[in-house]
Protein backbone atom coordinates (compact mmCIF):
# COMPACT_ATOMS: atom_id res chain seq x y z
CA UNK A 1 104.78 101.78 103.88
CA UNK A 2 108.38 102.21 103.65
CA UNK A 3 110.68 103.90 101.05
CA UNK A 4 111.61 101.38 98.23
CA UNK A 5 114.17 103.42 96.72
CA UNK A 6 116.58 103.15 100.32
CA UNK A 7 115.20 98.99 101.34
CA UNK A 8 115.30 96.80 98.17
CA UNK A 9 115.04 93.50 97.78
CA UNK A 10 117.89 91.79 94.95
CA UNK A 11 118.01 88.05 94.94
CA UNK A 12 121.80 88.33 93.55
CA UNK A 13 122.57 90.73 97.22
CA UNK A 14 122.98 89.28 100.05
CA UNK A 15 120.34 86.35 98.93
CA UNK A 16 117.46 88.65 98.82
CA UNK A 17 117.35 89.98 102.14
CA UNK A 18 115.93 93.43 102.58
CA UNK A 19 119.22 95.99 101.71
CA UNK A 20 119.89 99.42 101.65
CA UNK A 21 120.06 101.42 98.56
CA UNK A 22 120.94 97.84 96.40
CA UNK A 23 123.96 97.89 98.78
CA UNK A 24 125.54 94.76 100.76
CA UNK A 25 124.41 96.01 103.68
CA UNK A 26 121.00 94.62 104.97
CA UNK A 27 118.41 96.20 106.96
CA UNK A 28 118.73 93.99 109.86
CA UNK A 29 122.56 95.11 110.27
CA UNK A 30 121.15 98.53 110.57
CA UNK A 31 118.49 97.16 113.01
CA UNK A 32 120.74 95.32 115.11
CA UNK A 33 123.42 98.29 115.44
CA UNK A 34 120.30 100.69 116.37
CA UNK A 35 118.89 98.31 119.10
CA UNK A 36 122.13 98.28 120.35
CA UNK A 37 122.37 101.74 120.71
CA UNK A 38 124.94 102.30 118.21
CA UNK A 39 124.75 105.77 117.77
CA UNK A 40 123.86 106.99 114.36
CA UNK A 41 127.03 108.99 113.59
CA UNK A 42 129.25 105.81 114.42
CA UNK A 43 127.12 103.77 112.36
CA UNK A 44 127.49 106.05 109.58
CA UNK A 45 131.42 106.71 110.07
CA UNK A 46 131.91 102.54 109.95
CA UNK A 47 129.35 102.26 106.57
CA UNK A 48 130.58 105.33 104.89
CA UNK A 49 128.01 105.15 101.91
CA UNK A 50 125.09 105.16 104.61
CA UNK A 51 123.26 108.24 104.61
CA UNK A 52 121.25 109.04 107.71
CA UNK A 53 117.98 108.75 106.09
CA UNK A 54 118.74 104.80 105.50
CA UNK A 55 119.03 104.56 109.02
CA UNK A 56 115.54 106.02 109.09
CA UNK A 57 114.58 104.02 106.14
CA UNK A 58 115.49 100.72 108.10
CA UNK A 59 113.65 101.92 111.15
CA UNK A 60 110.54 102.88 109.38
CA UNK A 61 111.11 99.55 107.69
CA UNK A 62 110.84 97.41 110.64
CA UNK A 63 108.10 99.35 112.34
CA UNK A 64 106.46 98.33 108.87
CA UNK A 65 106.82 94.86 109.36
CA UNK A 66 105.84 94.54 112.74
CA UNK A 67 102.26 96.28 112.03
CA UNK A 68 101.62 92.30 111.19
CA UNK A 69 99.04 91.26 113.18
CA UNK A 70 98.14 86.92 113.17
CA UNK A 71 94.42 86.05 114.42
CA UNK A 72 93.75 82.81 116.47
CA UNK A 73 90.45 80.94 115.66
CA UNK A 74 89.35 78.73 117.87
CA UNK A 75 88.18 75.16 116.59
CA UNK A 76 84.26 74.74 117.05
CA UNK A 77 83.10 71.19 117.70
């Protein structure tokens, strides 16, 4: 699971997108910055009200989502 006090989900920010701490600042900026090794001190020196556990948040966020798994059935005639 992933922490709902740091991702939260407000349909009047940023359209409902997943955001950090109710912030305009949405978890797939964070993403993004990460898989572009960004490192975490720059990221956090350009989004001053980041704290280093949202960055963690955000990770642990995505690694959430991607546990999705979709099964294939195959049609029987």
């Amino acid at each position: 699971m992933f922490d709902k006090n740091r991702i939260t989900f407000d349909p009047k920010i940023m359209g409902g997108q997943a955001c950090i701490r109710g912030m305009r600042i949405p978890v797939s900026l964070i993403i993004n910055l990460v898989a572009h090794n960004k490192p975490r001190p720059e990221i956090l020196a350009e989004y001053p009200d980041l704290e280093d556990g949202d960055i963690s948040a955000a990770l642990l966020y995505a690694a959430w989502l991607s546990q999705d798994r979709f099964v294939t059935y195959e049609r029987v005639s």
